[in-house]
PDB file of N, CA and C in Angstrom:
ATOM      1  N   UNK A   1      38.510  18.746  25.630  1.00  0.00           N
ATOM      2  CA  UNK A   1      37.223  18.295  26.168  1.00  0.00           C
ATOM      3  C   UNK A   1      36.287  17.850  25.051  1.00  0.00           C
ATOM      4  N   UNK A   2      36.315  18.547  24.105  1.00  0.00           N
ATOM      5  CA  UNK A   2      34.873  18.338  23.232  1.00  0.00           C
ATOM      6  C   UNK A   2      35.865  16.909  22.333  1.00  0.00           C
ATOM      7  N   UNK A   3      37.236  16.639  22.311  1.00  0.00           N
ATOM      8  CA  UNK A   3      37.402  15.755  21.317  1.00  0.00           C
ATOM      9  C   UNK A   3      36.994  14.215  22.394  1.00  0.00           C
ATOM     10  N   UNK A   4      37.410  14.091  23.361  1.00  0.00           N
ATOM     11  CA  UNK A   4      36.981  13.456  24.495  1.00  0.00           C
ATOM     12  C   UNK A   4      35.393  12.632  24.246  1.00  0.00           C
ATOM     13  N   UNK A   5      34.484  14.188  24.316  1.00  0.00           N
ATOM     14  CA  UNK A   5      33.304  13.858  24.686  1.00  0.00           C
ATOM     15  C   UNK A   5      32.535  13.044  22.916  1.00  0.00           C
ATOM     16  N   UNK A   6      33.316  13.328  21.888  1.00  0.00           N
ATOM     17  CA  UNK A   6      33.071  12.478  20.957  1.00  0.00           C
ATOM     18  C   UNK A   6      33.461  11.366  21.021  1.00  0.00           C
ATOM     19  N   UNK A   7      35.020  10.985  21.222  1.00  0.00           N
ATOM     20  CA  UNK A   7      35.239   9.625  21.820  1.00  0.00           C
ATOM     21  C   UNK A   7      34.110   8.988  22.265  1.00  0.00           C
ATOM     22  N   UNK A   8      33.845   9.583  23.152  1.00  0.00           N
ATOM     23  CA  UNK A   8      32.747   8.304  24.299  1.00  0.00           C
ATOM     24  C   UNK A   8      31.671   8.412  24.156  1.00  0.00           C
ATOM     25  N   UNK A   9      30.729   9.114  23.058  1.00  0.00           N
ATOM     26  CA  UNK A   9      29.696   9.271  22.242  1.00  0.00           C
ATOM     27  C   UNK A   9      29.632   8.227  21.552  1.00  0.00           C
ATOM     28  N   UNK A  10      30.565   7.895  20.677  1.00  0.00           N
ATOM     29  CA  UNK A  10      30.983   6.930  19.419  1.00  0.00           C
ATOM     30  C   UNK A  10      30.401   5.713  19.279  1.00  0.00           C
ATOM     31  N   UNK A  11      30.643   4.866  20.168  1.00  0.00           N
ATOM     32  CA  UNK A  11      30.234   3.988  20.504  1.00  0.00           C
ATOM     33  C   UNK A  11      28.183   3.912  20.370  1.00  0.00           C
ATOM     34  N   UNK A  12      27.632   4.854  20.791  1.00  0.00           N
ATOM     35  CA  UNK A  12      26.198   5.130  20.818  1.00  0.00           C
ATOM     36  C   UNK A  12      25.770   5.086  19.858  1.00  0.00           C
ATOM     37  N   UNK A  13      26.386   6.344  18.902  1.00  0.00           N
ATOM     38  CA  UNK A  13      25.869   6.457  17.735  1.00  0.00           C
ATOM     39  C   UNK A  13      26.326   5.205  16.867  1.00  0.00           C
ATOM     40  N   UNK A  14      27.041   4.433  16.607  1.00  0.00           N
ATOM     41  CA  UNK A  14      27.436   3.150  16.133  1.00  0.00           C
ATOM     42  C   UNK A  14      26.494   2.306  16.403  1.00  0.00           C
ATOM     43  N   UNK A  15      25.359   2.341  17.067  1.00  0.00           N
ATOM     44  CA  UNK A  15      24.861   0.919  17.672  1.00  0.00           C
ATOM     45  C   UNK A  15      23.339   1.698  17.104  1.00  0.00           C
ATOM     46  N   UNK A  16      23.191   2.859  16.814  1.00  0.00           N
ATOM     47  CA  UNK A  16      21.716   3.229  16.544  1.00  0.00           C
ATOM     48  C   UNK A  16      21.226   2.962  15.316  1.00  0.00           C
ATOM     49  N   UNK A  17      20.311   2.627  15.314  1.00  0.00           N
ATOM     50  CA  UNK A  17      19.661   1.966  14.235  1.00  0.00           C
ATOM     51  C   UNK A  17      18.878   2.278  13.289  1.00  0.00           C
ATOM     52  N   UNK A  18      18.453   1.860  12.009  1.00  0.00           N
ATOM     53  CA  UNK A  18      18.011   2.320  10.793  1.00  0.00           C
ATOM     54  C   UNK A  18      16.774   2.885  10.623  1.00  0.00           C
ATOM     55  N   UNK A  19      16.392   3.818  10.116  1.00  0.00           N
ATOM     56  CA  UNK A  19      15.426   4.555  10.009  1.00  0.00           C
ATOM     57  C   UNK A  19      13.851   3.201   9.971  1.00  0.00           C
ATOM     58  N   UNK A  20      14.692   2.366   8.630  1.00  0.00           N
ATOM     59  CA  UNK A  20      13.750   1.146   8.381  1.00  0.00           C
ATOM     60  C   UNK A  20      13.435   0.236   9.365  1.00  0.00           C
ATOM     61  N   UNK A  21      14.185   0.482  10.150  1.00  0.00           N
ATOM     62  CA  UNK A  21      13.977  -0.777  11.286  1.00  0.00           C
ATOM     63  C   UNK A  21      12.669  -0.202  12.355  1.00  0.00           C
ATOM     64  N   UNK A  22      12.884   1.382  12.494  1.00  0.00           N
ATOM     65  CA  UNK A  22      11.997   1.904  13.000  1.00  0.00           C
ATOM     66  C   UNK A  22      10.292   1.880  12.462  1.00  0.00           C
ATOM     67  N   UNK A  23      10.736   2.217  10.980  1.00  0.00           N
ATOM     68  CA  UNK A  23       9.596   1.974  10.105  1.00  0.00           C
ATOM     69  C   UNK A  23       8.696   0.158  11.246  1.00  0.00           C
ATOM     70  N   UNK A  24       9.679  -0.491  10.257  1.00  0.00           N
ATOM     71  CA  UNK A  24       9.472  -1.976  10.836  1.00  0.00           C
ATOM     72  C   UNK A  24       8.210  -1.950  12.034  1.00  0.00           C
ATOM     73  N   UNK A  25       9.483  -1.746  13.355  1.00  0.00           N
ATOM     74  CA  UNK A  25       8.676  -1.648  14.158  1.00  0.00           C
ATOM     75  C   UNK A  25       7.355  -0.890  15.293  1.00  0.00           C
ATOM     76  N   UNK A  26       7.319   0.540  13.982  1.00  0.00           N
ATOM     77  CA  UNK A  26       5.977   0.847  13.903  1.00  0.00           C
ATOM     78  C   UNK A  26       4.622   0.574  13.631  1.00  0.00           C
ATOM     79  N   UNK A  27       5.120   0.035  12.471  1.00  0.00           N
ATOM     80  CA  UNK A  27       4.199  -0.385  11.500  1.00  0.00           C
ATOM     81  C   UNK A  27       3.898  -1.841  12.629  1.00  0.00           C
ATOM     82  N   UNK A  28       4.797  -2.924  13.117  1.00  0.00           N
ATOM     83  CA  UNK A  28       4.147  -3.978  13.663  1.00  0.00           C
ATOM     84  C   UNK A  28       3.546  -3.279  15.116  1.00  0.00           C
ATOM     85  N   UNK A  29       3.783  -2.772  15.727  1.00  0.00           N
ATOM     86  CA  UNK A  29       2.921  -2.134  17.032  1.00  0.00           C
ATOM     87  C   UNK A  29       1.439  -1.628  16.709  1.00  0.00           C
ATOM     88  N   UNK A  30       1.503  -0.825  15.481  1.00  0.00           N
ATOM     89  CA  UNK A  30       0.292  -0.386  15.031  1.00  0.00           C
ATOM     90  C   UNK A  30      -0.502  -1.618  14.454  1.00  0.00           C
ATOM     91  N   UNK A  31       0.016  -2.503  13.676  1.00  0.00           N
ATOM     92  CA  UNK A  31      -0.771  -3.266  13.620  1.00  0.00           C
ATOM     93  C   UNK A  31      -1.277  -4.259  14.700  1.00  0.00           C
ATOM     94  N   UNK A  32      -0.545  -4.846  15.855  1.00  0.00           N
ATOM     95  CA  UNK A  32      -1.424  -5.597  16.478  1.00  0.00           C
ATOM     96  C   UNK A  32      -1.803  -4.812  17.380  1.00  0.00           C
ATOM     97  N   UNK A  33      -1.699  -3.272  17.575  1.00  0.00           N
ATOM     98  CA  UNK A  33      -2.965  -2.666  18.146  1.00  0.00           C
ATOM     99  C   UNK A  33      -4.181  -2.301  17.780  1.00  0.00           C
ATOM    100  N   UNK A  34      -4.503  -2.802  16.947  1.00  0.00           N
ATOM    101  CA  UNK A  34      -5.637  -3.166  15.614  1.00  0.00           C
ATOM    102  C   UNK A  34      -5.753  -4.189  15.263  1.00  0.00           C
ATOM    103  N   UNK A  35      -5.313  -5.379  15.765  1.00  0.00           N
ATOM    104  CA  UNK A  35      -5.759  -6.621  15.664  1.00  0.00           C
ATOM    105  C   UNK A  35      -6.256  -6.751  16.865  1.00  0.00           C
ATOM    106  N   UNK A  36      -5.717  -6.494  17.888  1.00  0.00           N
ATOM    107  CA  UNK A  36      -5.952  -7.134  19.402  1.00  0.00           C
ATOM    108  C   UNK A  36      -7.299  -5.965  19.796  1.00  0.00           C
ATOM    109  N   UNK A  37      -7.726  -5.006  18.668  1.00  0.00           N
ATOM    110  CA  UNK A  37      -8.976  -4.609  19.104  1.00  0.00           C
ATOM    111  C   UNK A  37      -9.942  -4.688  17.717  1.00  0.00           C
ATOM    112  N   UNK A  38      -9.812  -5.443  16.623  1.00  0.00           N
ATOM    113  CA  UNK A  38     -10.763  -6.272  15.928  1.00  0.00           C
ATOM    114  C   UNK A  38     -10.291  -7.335  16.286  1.00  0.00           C
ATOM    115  N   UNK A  39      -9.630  -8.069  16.742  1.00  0.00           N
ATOM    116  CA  UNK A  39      -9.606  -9.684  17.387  1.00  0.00           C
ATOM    117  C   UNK A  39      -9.127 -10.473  16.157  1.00  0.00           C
ATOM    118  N   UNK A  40      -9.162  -9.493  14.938  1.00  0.00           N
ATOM    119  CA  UNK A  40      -8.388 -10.362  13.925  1.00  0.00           C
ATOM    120  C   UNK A  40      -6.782 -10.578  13.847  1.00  0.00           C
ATOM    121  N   UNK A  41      -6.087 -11.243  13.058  1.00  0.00           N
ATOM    122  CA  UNK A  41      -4.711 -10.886  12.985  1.00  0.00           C
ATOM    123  C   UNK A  41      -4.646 -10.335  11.670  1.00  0.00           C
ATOM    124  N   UNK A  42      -4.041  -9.223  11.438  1.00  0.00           N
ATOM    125  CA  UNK A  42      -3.537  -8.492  10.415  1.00  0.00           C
ATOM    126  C   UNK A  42      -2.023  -8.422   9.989  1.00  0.00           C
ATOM    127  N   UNK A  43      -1.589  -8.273   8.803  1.00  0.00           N
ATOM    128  CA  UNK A  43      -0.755  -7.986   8.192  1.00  0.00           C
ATOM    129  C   UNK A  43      -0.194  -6.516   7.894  1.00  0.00           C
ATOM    130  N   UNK A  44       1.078  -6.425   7.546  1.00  0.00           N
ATOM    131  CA  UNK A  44       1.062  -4.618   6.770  1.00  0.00           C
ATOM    132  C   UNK A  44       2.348  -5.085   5.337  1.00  0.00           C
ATOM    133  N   UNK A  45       2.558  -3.827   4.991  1.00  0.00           N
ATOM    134  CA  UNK A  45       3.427  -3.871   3.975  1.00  0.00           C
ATOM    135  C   UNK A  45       3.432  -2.396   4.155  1.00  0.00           C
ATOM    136  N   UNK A  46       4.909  -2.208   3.336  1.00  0.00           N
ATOM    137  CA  UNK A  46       5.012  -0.188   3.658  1.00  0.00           C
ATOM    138  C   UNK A  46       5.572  -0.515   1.488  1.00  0.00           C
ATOM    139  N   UNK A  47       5.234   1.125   1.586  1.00  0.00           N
ATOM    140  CA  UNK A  47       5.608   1.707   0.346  1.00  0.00           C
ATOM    141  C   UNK A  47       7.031   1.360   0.011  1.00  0.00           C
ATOM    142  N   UNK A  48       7.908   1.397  -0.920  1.00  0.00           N
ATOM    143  CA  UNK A  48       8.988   1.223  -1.329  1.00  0.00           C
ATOM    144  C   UNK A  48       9.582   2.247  -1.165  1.00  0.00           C
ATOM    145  N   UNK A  49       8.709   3.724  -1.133  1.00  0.00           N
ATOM    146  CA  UNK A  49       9.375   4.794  -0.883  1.00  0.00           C
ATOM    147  C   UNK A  49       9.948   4.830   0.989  1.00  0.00           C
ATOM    148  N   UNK A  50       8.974   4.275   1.605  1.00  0.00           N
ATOM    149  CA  UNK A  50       9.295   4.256   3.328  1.00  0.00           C
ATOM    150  C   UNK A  50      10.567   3.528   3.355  1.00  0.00           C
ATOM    151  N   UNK A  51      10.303   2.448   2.632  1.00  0.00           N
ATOM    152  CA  UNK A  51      11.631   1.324   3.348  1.00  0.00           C
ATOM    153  C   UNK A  51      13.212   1.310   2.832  1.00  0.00           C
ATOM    154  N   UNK A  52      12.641   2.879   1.765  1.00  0.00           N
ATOM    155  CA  UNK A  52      14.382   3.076   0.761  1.00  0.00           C
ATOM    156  C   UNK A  52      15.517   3.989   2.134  1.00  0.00           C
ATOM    157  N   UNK A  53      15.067   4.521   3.067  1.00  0.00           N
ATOM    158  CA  UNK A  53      15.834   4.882   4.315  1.00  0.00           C
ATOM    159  C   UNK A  53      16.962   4.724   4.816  1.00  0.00           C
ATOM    160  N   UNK A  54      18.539   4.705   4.335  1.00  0.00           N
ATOM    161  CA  UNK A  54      19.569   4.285   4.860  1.00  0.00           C
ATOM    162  C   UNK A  54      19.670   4.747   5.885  1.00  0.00           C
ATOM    163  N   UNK A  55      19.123   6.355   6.613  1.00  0.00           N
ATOM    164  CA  UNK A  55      19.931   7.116   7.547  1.00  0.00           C
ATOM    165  C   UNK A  55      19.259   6.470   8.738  1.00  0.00           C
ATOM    166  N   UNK A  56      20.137   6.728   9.837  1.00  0.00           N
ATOM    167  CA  UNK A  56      20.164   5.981  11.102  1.00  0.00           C
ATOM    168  C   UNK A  56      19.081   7.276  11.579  1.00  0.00           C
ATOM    169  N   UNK A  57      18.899   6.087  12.571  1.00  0.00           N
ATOM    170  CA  UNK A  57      17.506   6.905  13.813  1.00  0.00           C
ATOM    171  C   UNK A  57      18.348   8.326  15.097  1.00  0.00           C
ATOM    172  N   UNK A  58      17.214   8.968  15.693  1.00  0.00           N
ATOM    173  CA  UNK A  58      18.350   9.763  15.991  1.00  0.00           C
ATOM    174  C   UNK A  58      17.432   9.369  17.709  1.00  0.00           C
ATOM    175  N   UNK A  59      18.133   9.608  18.344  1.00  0.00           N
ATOM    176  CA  UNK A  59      17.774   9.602  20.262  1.00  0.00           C
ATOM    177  C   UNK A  59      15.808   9.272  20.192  1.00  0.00           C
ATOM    178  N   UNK A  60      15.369  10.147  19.570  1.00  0.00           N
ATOM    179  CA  UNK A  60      13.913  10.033  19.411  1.00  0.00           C
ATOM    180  C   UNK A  60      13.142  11.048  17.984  1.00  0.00           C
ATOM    181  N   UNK A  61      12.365   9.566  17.535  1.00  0.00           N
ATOM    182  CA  UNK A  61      12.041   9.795  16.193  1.00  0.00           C
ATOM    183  C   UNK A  61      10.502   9.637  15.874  1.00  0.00           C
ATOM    184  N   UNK A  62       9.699  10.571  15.379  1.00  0.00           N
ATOM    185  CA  UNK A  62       8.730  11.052  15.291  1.00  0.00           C
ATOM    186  C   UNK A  62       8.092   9.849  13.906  1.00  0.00           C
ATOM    187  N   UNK A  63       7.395   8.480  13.512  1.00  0.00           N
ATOM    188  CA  UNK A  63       7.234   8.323  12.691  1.00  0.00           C
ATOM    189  C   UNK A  63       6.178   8.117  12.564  1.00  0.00           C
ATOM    190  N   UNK A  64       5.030   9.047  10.979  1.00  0.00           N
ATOM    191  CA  UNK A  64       4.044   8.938  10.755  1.00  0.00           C
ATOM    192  C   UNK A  64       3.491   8.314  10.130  1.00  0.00           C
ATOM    193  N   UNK A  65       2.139   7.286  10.243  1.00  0.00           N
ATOM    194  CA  UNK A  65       2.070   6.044   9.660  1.00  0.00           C
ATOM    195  C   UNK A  65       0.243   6.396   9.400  1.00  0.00           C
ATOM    196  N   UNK A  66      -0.233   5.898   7.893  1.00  0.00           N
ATOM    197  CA  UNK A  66      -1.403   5.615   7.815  1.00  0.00           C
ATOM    198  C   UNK A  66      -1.926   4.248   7.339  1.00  0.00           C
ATOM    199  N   UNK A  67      -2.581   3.550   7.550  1.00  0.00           N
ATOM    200  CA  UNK A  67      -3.362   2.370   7.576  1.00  0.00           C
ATOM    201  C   UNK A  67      -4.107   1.868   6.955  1.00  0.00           C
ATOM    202  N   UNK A  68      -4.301   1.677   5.458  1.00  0.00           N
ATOM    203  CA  UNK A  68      -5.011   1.186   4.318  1.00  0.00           C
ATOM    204  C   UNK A  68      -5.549  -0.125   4.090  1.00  0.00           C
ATOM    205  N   UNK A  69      -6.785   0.187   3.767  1.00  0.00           N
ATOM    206  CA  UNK A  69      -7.302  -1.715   2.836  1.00  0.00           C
ATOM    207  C   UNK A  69      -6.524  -1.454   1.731  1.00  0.00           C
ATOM    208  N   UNK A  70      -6.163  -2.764   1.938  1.00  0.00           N
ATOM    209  CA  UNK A  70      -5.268  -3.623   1.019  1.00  0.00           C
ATOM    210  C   UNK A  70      -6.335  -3.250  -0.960  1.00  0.00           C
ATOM    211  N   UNK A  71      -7.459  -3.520  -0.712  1.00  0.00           N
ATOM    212  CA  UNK A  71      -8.292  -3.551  -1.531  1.00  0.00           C
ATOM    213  C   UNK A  71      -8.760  -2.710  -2.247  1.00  0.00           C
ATOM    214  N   UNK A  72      -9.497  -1.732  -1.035  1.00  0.00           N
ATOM    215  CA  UNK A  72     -10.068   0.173  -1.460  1.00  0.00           C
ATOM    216  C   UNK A  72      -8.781   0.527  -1.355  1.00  0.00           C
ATOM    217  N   UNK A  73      -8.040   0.784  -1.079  1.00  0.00           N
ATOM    218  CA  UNK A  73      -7.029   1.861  -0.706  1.00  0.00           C
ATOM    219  C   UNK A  73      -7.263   2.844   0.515  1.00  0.00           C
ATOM    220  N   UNK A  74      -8.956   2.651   1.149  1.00  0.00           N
ATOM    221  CA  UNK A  74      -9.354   3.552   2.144  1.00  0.00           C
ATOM    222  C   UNK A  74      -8.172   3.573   3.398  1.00  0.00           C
ATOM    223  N   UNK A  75      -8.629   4.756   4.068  1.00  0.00           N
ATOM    224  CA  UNK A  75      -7.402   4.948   5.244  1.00  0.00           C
ATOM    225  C   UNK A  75      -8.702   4.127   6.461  1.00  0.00           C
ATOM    226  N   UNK A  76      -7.945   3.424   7.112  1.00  0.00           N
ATOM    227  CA  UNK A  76      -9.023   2.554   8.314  1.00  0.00           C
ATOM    228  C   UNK A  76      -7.887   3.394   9.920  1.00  0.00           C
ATOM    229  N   UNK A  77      -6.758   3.325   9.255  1.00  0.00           N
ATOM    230  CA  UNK A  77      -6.863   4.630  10.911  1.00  0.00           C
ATOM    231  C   UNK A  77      -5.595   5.106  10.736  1.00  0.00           C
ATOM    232  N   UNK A  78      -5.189   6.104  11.335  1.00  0.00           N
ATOM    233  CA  UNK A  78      -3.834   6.820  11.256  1.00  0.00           C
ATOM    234  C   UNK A  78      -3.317   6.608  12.702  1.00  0.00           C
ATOM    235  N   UNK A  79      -1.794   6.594  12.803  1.00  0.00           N
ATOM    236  CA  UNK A  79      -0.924   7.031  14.008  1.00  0.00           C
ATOM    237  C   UNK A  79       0.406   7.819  13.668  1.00  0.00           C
ATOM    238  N   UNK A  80       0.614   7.994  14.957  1.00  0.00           N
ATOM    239  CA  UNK A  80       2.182   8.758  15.162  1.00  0.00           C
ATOM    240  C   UNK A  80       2.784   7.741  15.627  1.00  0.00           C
ATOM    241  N   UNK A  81       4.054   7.609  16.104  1.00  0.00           N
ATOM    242  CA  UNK A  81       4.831   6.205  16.644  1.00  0.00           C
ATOM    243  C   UNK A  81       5.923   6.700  16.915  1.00  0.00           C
ATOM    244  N   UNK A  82       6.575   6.778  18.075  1.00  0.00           N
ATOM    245  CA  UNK A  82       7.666   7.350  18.508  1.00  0.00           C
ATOM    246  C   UNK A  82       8.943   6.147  18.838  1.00  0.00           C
ATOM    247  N   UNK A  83      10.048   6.056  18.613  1.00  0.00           N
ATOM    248  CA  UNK A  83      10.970   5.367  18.436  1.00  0.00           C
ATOM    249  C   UNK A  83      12.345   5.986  18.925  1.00  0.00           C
ATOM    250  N   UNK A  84      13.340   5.285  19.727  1.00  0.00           N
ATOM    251  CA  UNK A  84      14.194   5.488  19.996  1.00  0.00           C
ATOM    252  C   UNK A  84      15.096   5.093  19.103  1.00  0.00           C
ATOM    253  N   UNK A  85      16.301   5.184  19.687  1.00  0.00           N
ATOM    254  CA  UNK A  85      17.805   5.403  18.381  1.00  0.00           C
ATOM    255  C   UNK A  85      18.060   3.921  18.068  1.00  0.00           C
ATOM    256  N   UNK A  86      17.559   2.648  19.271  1.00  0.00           N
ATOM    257  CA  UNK A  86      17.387   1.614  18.677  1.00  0.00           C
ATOM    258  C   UNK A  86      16.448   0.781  17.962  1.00  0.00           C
ATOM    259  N   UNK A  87      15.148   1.599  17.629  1.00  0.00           N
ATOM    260  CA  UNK A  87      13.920   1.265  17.024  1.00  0.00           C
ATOM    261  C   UNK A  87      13.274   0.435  18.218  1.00  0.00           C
ATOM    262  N   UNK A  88      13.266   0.746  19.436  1.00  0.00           N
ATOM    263  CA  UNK A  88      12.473   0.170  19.849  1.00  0.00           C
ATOM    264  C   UNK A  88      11.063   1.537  20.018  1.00  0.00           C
ATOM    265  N   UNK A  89       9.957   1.198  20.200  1.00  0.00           N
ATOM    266  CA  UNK A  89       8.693   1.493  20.043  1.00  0.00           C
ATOM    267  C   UNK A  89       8.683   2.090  21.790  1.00  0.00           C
ATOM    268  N   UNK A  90       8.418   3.552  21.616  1.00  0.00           N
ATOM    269  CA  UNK A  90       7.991   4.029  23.211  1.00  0.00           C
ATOM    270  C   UNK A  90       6.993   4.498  23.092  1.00  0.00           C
ATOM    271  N   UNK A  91       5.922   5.207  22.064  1.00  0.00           N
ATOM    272  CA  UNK A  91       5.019   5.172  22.263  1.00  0.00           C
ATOM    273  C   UNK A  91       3.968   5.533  21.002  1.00  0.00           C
ATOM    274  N   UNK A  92       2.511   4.853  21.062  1.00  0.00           N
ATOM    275  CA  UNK A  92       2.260   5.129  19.419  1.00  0.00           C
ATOM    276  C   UNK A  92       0.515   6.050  19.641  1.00  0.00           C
ATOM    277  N   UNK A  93       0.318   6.693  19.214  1.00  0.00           N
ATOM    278  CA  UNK A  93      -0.508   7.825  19.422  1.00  0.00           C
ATOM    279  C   UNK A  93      -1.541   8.005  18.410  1.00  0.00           C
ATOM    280  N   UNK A  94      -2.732   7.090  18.372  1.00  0.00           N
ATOM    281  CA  UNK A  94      -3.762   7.272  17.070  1.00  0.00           C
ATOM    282  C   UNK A  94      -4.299   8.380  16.726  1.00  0.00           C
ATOM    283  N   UNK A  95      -4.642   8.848  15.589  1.00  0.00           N
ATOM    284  CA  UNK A  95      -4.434  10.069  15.117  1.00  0.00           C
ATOM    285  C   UNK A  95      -6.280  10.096  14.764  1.00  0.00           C
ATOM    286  N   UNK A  96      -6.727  11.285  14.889  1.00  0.00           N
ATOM    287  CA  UNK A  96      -7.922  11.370  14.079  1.00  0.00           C
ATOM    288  C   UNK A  96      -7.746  10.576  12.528  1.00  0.00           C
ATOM    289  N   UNK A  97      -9.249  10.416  12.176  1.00  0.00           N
ATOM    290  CA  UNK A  97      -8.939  10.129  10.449  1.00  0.00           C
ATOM    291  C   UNK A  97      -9.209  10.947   9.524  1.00  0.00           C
ATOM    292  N   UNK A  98      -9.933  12.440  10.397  1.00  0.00           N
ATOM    293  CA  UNK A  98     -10.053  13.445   9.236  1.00  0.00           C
ATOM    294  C   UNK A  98      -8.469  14.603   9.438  1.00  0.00           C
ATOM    295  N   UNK A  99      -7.788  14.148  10.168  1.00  0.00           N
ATOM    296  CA  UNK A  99      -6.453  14.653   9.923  1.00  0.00           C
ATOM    297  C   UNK A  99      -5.594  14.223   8.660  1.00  0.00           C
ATOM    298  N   UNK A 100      -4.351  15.241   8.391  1.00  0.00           N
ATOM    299  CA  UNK A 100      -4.157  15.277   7.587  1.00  0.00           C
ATOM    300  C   UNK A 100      -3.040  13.753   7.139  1.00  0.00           C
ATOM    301  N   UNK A 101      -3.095  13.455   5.694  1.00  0.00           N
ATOM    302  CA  UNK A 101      -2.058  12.323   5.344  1.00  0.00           C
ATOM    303  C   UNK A 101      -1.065  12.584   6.338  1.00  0.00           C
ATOM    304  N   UNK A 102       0.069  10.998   6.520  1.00  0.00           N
ATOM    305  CA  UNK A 102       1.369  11.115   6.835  1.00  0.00           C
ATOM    306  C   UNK A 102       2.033  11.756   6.193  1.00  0.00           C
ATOM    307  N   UNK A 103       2.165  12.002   4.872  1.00  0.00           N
ATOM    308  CA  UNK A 103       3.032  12.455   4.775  1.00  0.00           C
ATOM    309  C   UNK A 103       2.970  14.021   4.741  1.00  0.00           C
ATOM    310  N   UNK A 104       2.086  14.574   4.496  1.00  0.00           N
ATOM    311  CA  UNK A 104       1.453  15.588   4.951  1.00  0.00           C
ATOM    312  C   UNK A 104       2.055  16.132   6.621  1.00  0.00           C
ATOM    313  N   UNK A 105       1.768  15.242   7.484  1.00  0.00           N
ATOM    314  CA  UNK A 105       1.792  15.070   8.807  1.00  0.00           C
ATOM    315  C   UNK A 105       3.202  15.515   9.295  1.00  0.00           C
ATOM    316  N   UNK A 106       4.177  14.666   8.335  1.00  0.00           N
ATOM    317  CA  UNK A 106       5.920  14.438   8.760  1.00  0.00           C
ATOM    318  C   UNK A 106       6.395  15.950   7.953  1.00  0.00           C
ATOM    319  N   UNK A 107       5.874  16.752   7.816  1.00  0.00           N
ATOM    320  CA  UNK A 107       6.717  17.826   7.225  1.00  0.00           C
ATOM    321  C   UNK A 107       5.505  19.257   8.028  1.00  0.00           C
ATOM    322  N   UNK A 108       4.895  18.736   8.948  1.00  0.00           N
ATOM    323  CA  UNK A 108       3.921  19.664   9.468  1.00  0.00           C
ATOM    324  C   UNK A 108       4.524  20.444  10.615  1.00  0.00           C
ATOM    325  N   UNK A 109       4.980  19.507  11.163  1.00  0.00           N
ATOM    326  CA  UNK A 109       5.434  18.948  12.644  1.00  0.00           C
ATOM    327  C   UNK A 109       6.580  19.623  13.064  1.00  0.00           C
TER     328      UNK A 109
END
């Protein structure tokens, strides 16, 4: 039974997708939910440390994201961002701004 039920697992986990891809499409949800409420269009970029990620996503993935001028370095808003095993975006959750850093955040939790 249990060699079975890996068999037909296999296939799933083969198709789930990269931690970075999740990154990806956090980071773009959060941003045009912050454009489409300053009416501007915005950009992002992630750390080199976020996007070094080989390991695959797992069923549902907790990713914590903060939001910087490009310029100050100030934080302009924080979220959570929840992601399935194919990086698609189910749901993203703005965070206070006197809460603590992401990365702070991702080892809290």
């Amino acid at each position: 039974m249990g060699c079975a039920v890996a068999i037909t697992l296999a296939p799933y986990s083969v198709k789930a997708a990269y931690l970075k891809d999740g990154l990806d499409a956090c980071a773009s949800a959060v941003v045009s939910d912050l454009a489409s409420s300053n009416g501007a269009p915005l950009n992002y970029s992630m750390s080199e440390d976020s996007r070094a990620s080989n390991s695959r996503l797992r069923v549902r993935e907790t990713i914590h994201l903060d939001v910087l001028d490009p310029q100050s370095q100030e934080i302009l808003a924080r979220a959570d961002c929840v992601v399935d095993s194919r990086a698609r975006v189910k749901k993203v959750v703005s965070v206070p701004l006197d809460e603590p850093d992401a990365a702070i955040r991702a080892v809290s939790q």
